[in-house]
N, C-alpha and C. Protein backbone atom coordinates (compact mmCIF):
# COMPACT_ATOMS: atom_id res chain seq x y z
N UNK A 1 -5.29 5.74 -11.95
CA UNK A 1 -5.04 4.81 -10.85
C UNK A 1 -5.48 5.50 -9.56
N UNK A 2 -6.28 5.55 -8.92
CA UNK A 2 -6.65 5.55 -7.60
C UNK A 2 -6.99 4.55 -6.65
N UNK A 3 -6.64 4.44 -4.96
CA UNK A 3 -6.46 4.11 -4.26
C UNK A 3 -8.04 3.52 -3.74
N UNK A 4 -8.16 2.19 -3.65
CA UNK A 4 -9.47 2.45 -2.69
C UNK A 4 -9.43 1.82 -0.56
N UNK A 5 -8.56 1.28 -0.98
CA UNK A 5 -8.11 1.51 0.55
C UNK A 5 -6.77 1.30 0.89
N UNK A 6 -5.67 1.10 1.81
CA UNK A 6 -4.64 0.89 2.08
C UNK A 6 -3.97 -0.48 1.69
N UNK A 7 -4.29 -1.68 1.32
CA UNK A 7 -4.15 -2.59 1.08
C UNK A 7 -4.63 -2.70 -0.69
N UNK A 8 -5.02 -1.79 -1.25
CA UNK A 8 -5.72 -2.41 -2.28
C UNK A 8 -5.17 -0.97 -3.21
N UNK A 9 -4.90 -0.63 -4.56
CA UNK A 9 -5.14 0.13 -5.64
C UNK A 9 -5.88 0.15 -6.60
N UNK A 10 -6.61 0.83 -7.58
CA UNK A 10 -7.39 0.05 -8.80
C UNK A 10 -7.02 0.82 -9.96
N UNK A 11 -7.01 0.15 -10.83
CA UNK A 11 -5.95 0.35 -11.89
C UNK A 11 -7.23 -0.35 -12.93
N UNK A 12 -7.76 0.68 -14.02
CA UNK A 12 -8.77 0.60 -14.94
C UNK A 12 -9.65 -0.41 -14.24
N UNK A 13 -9.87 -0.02 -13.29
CA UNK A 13 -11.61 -0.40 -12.73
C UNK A 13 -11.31 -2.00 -11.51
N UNK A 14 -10.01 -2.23 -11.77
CA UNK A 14 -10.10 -3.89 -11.00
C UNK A 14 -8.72 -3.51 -10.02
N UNK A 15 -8.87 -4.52 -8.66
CA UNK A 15 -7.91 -4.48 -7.51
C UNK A 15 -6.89 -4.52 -7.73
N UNK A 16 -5.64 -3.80 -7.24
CA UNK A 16 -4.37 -4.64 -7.50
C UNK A 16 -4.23 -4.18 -5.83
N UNK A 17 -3.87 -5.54 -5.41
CA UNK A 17 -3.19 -5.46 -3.48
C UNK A 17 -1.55 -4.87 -3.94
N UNK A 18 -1.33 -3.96 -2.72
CA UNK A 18 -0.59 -2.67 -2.87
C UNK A 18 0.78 -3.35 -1.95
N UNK A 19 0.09 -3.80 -0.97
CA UNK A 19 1.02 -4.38 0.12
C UNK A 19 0.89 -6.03 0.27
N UNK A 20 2.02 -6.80 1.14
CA UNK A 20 1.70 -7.91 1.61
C UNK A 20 1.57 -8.80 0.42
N UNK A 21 1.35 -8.72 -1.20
CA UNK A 21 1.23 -9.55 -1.75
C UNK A 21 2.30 -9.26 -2.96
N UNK A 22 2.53 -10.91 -3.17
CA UNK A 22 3.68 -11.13 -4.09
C UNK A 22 2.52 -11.41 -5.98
N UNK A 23 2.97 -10.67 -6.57
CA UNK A 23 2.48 -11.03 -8.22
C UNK A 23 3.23 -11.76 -9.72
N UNK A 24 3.38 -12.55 -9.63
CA UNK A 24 4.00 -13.47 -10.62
C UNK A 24 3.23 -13.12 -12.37
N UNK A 25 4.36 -12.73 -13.00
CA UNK A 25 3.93 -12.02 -14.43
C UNK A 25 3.26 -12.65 -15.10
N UNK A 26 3.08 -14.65 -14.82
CA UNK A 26 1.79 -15.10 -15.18
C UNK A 26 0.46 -14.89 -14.59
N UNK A 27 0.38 -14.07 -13.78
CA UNK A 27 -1.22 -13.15 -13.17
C UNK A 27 -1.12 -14.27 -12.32
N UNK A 28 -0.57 -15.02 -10.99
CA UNK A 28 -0.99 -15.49 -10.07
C UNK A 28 -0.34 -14.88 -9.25
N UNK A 29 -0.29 -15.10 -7.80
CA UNK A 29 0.16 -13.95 -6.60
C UNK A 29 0.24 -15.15 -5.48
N UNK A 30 1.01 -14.82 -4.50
CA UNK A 30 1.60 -15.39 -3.58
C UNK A 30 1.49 -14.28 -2.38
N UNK A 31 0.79 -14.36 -1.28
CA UNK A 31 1.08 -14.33 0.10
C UNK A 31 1.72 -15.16 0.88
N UNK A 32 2.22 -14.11 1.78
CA UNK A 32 3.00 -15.05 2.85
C UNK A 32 2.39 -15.39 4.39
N UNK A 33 1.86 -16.47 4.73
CA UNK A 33 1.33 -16.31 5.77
C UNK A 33 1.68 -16.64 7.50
N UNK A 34 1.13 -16.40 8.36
CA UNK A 34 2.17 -16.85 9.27
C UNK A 34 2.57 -18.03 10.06
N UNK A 35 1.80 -18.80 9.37
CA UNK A 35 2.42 -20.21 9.70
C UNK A 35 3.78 -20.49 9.01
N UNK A 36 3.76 -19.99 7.79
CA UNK A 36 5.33 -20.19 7.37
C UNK A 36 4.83 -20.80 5.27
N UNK A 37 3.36 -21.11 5.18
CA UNK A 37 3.07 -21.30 3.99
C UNK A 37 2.75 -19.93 3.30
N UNK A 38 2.32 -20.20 1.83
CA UNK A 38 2.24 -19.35 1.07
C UNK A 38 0.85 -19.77 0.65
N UNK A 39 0.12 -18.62 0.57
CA UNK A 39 -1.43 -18.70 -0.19
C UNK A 39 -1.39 -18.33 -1.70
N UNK A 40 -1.74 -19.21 -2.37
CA UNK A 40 -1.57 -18.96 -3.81
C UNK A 40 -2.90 -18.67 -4.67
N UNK A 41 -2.90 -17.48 -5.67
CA UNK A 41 -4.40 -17.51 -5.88
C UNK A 41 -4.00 -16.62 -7.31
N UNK A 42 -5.42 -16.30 -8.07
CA UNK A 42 -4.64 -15.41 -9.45
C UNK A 42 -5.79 -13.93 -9.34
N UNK A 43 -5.12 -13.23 -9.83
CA UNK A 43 -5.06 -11.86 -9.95
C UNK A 43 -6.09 -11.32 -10.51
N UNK A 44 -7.25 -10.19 -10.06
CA UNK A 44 -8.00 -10.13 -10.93
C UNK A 44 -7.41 -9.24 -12.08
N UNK A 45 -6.69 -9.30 -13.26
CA UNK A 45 -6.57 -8.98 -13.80
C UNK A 45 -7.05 -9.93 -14.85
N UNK A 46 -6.41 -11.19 -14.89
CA UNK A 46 -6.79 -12.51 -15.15
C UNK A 46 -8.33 -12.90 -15.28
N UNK A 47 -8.64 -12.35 -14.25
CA UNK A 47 -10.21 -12.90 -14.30
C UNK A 47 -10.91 -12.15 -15.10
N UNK A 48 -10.40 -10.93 -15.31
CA UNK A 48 -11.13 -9.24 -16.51
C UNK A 48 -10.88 -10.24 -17.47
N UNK A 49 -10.07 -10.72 -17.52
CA UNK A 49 -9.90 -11.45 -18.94
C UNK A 49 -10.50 -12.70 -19.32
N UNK A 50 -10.45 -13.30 -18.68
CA UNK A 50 -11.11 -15.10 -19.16
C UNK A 50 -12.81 -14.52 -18.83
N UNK A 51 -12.61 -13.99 -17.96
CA UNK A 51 -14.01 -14.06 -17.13
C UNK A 51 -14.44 -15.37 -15.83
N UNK A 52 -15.99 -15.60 -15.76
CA UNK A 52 -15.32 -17.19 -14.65
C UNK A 52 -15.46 -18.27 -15.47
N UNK A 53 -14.49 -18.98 -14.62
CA UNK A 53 -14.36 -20.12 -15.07
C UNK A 53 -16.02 -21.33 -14.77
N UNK A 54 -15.88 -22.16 -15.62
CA UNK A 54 -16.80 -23.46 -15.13
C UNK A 54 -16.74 -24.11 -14.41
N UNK A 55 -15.12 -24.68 -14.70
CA UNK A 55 -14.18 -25.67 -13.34
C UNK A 55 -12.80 -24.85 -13.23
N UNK A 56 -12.32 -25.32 -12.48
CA UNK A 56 -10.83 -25.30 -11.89
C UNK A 56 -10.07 -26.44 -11.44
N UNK A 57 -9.17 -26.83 -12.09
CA UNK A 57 -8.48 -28.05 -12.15
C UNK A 57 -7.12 -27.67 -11.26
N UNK A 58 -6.99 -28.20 -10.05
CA UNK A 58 -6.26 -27.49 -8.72
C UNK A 58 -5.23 -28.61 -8.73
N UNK A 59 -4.05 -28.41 -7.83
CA UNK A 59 -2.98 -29.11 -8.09
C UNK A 59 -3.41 -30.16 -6.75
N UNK A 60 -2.74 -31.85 -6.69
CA UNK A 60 -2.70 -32.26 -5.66
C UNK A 60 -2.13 -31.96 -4.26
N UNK A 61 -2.80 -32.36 -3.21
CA UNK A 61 -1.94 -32.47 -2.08
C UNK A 61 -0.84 -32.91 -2.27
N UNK A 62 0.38 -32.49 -1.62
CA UNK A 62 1.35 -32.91 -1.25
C UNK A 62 2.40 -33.25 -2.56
N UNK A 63 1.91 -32.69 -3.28
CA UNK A 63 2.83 -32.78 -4.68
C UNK A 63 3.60 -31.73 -4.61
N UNK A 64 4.75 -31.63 -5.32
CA UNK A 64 5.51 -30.31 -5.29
C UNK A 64 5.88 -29.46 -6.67
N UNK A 65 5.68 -28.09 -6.34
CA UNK A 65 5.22 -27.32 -7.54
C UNK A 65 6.70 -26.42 -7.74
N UNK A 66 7.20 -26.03 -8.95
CA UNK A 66 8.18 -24.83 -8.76
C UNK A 66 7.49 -23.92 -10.03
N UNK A 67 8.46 -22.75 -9.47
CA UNK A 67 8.34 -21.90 -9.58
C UNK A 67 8.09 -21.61 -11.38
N UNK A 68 6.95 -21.11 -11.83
CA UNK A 68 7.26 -20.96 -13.76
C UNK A 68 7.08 -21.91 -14.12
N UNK A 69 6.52 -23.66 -13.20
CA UNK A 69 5.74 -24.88 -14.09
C UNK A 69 4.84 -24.41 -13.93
N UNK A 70 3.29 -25.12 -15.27
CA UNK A 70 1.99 -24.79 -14.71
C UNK A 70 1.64 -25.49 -13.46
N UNK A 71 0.75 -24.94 -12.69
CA UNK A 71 0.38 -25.71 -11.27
C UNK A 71 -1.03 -26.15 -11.54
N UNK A 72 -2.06 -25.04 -11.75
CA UNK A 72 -3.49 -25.25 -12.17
C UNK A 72 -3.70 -24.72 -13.63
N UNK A 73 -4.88 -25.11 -13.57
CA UNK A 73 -5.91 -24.28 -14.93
C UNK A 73 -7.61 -24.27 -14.71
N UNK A 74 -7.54 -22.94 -15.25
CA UNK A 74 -8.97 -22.85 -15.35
C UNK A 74 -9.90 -23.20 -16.75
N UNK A 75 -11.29 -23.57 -16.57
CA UNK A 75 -11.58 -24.44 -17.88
C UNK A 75 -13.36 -23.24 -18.00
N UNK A 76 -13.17 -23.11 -19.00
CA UNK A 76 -14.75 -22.09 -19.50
C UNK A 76 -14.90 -22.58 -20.79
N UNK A 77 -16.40 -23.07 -21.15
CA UNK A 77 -16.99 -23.83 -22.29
C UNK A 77 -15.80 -24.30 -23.08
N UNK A 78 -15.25 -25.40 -21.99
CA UNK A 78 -14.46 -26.17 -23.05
C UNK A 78 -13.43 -25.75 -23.54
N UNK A 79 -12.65 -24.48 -22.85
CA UNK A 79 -11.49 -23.89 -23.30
C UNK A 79 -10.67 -23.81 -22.10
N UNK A 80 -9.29 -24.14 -22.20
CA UNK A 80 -8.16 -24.10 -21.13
C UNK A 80 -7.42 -23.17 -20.68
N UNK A 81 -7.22 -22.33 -19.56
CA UNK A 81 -6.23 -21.50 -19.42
C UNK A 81 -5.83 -22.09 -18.46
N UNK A 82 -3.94 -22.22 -18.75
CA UNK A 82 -3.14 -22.91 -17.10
C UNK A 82 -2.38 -21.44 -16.99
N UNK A 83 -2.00 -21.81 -15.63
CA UNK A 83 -1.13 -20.69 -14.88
C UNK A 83 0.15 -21.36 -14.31
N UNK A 84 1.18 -20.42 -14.09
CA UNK A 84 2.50 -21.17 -13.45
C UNK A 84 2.47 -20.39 -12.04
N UNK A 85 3.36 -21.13 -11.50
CA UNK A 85 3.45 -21.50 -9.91
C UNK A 85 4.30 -19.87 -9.58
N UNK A 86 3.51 -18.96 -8.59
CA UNK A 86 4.31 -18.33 -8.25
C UNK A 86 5.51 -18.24 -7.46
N UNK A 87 5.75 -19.62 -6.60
CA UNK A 87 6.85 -19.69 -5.59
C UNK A 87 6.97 -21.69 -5.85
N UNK A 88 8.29 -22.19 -5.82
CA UNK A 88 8.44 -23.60 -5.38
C UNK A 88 8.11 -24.05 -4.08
N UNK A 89 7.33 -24.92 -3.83
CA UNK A 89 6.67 -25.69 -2.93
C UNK A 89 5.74 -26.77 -2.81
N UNK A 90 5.65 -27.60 -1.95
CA UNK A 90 4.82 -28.65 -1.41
C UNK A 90 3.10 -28.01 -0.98
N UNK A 91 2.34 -28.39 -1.54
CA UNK A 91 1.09 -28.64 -1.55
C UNK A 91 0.21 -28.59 -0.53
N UNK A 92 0.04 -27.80 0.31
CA UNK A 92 -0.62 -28.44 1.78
C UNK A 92 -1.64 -28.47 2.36
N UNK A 93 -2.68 -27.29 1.21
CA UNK A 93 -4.18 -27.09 1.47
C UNK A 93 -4.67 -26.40 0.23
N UNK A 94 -5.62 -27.00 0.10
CA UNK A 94 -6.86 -26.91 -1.26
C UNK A 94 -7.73 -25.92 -0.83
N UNK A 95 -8.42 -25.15 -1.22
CA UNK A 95 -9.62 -24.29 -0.88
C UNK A 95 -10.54 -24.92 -1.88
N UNK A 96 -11.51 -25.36 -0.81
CA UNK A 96 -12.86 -26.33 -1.38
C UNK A 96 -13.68 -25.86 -1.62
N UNK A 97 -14.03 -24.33 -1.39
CA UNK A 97 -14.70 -23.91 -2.10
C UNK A 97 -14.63 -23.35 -3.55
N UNK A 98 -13.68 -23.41 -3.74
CA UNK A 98 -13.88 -23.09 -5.21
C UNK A 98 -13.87 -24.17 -5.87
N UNK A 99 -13.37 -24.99 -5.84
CA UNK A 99 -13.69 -26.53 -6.37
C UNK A 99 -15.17 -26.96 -6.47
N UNK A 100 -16.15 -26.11 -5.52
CA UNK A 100 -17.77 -26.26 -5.36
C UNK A 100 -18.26 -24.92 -6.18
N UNK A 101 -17.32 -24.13 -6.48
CA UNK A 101 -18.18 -22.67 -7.01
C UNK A 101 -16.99 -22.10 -7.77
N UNK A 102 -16.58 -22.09 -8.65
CA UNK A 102 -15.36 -21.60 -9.50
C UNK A 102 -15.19 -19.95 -9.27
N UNK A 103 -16.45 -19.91 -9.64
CA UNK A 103 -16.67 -18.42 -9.82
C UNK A 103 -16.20 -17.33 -8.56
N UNK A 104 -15.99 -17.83 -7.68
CA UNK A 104 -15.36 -17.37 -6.57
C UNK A 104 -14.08 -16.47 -7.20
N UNK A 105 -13.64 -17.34 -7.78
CA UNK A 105 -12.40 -16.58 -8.46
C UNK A 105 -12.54 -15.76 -8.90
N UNK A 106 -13.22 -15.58 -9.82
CA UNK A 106 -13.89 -14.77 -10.71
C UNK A 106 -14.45 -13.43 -9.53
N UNK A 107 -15.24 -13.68 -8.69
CA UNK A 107 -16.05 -12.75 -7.74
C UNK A 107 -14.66 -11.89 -7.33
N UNK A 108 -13.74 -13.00 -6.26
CA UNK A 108 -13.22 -12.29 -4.83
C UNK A 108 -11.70 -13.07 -5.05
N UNK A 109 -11.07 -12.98 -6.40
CA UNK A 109 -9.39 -13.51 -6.51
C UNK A 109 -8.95 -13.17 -5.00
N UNK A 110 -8.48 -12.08 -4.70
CA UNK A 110 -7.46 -11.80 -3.10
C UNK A 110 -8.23 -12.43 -2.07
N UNK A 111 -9.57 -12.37 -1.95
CA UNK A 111 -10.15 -13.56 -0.85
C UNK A 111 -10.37 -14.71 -1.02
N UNK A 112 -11.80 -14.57 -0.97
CA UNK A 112 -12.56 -16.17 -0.87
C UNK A 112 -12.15 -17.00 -2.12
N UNK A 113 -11.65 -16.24 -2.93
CA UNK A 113 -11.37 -17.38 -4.16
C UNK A 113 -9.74 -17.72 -4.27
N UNK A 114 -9.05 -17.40 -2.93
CA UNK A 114 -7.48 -18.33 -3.08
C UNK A 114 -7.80 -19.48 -3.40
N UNK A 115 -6.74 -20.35 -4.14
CA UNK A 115 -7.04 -21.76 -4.37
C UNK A 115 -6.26 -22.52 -3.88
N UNK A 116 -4.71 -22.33 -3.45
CA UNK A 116 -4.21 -23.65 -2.26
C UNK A 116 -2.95 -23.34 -1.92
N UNK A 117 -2.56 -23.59 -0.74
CA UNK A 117 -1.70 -22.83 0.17
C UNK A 117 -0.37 -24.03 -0.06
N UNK A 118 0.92 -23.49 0.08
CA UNK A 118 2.12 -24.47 -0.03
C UNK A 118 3.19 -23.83 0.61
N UNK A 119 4.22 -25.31 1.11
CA UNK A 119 5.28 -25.23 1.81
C UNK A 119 6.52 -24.49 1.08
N UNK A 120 7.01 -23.72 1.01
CA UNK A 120 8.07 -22.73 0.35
C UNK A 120 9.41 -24.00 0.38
N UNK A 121 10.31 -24.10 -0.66
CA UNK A 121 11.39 -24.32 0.09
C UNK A 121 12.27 -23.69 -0.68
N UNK A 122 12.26 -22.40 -1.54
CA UNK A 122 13.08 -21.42 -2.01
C UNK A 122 12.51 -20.38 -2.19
N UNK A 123 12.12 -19.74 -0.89
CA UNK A 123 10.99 -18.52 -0.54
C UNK A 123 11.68 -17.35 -1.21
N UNK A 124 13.22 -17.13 -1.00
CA UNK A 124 13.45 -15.38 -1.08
C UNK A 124 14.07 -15.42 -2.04
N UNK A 125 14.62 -16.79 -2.73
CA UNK A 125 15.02 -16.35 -4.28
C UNK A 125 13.63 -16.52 -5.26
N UNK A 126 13.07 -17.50 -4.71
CA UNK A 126 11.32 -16.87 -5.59
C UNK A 126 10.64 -15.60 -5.34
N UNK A 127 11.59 -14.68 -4.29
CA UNK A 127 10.43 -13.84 -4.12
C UNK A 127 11.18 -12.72 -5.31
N UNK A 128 12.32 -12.63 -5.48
CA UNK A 128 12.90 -11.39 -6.06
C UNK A 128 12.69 -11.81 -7.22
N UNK A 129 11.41 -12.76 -7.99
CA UNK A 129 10.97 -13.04 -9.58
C UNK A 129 10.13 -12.49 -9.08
N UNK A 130 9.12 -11.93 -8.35
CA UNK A 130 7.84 -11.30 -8.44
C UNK A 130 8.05 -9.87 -8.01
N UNK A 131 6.85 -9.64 -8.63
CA UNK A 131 6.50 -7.92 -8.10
C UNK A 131 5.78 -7.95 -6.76
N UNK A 132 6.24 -6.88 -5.96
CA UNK A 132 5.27 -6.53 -4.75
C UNK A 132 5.66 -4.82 -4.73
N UNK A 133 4.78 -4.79 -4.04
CA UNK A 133 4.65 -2.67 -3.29
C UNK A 133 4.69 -2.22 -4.94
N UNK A 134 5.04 -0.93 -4.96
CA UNK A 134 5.03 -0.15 -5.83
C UNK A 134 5.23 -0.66 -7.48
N UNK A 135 5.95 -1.64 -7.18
CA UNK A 135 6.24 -2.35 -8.50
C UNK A 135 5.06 -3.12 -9.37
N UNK A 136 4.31 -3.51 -8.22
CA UNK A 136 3.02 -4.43 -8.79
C UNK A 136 2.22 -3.39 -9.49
N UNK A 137 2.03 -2.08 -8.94
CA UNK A 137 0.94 -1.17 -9.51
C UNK A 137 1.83 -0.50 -11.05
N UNK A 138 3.23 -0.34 -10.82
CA UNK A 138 2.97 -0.14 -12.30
C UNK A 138 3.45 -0.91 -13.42
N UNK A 139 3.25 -2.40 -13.01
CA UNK A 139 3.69 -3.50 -13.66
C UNK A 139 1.89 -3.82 -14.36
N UNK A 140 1.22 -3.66 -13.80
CA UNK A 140 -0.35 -3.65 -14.00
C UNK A 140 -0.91 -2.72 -14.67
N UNK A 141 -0.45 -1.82 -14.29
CA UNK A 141 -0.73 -0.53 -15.20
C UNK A 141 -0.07 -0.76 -17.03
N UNK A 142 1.12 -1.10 -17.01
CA UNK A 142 1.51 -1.70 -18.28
C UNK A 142 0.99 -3.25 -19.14
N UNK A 143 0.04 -4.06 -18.46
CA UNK A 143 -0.76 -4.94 -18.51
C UNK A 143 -2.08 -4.76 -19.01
N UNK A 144 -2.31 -3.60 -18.51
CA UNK A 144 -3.80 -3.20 -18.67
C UNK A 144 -3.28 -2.45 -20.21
N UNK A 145 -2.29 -1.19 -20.48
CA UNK A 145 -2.31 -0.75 -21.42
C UNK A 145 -1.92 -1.79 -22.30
N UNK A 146 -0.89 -3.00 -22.95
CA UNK A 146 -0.97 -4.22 -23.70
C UNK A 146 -2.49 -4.76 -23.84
N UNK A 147 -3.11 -5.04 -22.76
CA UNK A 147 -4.30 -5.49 -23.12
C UNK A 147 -5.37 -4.22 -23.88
N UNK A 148 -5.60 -2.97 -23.91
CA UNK A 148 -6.19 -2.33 -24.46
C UNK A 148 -5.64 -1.97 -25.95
N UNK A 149 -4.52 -1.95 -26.07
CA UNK A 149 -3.87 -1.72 -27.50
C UNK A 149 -3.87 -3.50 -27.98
N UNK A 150 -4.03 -4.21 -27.51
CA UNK A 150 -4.58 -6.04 -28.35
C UNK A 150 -5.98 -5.68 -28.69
N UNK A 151 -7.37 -5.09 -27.85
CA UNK A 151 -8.21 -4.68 -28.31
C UNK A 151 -8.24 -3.18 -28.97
N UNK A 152 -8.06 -2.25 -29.03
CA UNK A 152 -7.81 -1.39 -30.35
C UNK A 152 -7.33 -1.87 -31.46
N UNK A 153 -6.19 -2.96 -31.46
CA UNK A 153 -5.45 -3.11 -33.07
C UNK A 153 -6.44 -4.47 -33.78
N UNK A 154 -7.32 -5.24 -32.34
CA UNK A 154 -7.92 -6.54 -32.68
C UNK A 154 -9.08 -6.33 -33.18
N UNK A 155 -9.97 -5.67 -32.46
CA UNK A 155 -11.43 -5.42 -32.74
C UNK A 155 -11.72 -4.26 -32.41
N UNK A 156 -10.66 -3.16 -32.91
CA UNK A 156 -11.56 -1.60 -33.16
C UNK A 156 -11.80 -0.94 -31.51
N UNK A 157 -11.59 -1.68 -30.35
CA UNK A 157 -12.25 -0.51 -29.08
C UNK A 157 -10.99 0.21 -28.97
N UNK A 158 -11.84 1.11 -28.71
CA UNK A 158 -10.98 2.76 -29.05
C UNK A 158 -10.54 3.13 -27.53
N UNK A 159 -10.86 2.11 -26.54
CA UNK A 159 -10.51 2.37 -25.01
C UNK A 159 -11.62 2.03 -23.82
N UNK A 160 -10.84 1.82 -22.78
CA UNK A 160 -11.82 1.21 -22.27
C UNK A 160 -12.96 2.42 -21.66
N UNK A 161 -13.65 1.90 -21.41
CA UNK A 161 -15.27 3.05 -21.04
C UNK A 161 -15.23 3.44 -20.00
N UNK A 162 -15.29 4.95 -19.72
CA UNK A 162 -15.36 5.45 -18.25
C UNK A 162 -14.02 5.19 -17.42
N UNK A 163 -12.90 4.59 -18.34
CA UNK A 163 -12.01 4.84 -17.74
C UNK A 163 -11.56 2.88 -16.94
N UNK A 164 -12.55 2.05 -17.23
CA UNK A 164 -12.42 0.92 -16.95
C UNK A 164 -12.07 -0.30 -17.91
N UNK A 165 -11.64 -1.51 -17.66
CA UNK A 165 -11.67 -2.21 -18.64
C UNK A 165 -12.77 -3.09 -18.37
N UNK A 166 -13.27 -3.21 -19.56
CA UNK A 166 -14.80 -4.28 -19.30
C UNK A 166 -14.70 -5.83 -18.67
N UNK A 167 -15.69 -6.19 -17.89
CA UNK A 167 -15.16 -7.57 -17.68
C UNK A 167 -15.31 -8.70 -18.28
N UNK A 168 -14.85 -9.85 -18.27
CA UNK A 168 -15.19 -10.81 -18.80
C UNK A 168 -14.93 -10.06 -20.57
N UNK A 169 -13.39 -9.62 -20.65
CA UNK A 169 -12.98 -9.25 -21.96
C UNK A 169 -13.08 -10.44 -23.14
N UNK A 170 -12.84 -11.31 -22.50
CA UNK A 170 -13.38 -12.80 -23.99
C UNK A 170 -14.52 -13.02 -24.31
N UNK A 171 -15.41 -13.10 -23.08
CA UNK A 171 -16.55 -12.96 -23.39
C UNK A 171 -17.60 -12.25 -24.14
N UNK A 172 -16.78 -11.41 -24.44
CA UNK A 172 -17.58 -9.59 -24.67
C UNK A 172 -16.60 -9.83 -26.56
N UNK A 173 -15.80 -10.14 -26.49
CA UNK A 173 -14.68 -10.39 -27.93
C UNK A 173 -14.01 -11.45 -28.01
N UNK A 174 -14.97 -12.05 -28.00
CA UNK A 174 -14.28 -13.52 -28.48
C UNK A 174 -13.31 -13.62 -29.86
N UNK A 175 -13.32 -12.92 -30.66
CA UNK A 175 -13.04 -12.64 -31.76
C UNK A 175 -10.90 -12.14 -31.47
N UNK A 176 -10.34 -12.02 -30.11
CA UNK A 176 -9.37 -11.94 -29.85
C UNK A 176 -8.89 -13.00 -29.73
N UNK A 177 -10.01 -14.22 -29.42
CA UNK A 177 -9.25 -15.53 -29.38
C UNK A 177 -8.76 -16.03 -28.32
N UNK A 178 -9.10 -17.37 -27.57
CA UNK A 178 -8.30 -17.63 -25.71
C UNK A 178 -7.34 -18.05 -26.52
N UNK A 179 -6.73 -18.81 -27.29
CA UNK A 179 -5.53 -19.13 -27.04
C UNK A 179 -4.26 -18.15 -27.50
N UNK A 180 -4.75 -16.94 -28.11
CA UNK A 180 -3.53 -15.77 -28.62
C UNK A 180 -3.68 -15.13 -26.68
N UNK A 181 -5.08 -14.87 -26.02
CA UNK A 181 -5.13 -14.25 -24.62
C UNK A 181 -3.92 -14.96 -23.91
N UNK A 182 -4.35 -16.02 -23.72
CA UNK A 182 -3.98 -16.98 -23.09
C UNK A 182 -1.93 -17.13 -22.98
N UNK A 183 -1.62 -16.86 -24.38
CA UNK A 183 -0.21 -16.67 -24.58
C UNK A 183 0.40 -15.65 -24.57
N UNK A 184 -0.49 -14.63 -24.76
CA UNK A 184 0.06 -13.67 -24.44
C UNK A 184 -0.03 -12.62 -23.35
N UNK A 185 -1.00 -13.35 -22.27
CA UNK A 185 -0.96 -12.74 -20.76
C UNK A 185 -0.34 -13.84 -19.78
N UNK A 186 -0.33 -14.83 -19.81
CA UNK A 186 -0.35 -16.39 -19.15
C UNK A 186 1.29 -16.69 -19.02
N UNK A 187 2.22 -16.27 -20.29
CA UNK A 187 3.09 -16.93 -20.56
C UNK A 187 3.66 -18.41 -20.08
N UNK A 188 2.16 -19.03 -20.68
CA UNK A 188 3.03 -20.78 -20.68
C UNK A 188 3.41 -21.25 -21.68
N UNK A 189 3.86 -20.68 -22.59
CA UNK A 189 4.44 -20.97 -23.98
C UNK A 189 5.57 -20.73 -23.20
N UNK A 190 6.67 -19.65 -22.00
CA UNK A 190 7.24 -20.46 -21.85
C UNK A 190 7.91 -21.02 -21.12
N UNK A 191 7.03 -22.00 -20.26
CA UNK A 191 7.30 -22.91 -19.55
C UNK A 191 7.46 -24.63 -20.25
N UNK A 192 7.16 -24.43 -21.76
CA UNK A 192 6.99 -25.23 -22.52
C UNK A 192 8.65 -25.39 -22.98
N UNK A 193 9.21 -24.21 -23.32
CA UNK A 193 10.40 -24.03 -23.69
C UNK A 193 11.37 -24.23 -22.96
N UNK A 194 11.38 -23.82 -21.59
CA UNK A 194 12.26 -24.03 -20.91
C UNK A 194 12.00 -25.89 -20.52
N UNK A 195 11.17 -26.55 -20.47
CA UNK A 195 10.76 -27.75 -20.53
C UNK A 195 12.16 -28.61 -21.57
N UNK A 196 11.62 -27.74 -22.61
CA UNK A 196 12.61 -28.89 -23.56
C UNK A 196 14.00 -28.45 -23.44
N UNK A 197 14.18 -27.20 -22.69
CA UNK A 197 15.95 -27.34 -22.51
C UNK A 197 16.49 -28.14 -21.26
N UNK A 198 15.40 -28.12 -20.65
CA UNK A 198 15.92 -28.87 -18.87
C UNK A 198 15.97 -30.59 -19.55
């Protein structure tokens, strides 16, 4: 794990933001900004994994999202990955560019590829479900090692190369399968469950 600037750590080759950002154990992340909304976007950890997407299927304006439902999903040749909502809130801005270029996500997750900003209205008990500061880096660090021991026990790689994990890991081993990835980094299996007890 080394540092590449004050805001940022890298942890087997990809960003993890150190400060200022909130990380939800389904790989999406929450900033807080200072108007009083939250910028919502997903992690490149997520993106090592699917790789980019084709489309991105983004939540409406003004609809309201909580915390652990899915909000979006991303779609690659015809295969689905959704994500759950890192914080409960109202809907209040779309980022249109990725709706014009998916891959944004894929490029620049902590920048240009946020996907849509929302009104909080249970900010600080959603915040103590996520990781931030020190916790995010070695909550990631244990992410990255699960994902390298799924590829050692799945398809034989003996570790990642140079010390990185490769990108676009489905792409490269499809043979792990999106929907075992998908359930077992994503956890919306269970948002499914808690579904049928509410």
């Amino acid at each position: 794990m080394k540092s590449r600037n004050n805001q940022e750590v890298e942890i087997f080759g990809f960003g993890v933001p150190a400060s200022d950002c909130y990380l939800h154990p389904g790989h999406s992340w929450a900033v807080l900004e200072d108007t009083g909304e939250v910028r919502v976007g997903l992690d490149a950890f997520s993106q090592k994994i699917f790789g980019p997407a084709d489309e991105v299927k983004l939540p409406d304006l003004g609809k309201t999202y909580y915390q652990d439902h899915i909000c979006l999903s991303l779609v690659r040749q015809g295969r689905k990955a959704s994500f759950l909502a890192p914080v409960d809130g109202a809907i209040t801005a779309i980022n249109p560019k990725v709706r014009e270029n998916p891959r944004l996500i894929h490029n620049d997750p902590f920048g240009a590829g946020w996907l849509f900003k929302v009104w909080p209205i249970n900010l600080q008990r959603n915040l103590t479900n996520l990781f931030s500061g020190d916790a995010t880096a070695d909550w990631m660090h244990q992410e990255s090692h699960r994902l390298i021991n799924l590829m050692e026990s799945e398809v034989g790689v003996t570790g990642p190369d140079g010390g990185t994990i490769i990108d676009d890991v489905y792409g490269n081993y499809p043979q792990l399968g999106w929907r075992p990835l998908v359930q077992e980094f994503l956890l919306t299996s269970l948002t499914r469950e808690w579904k049928k007890k509410s």
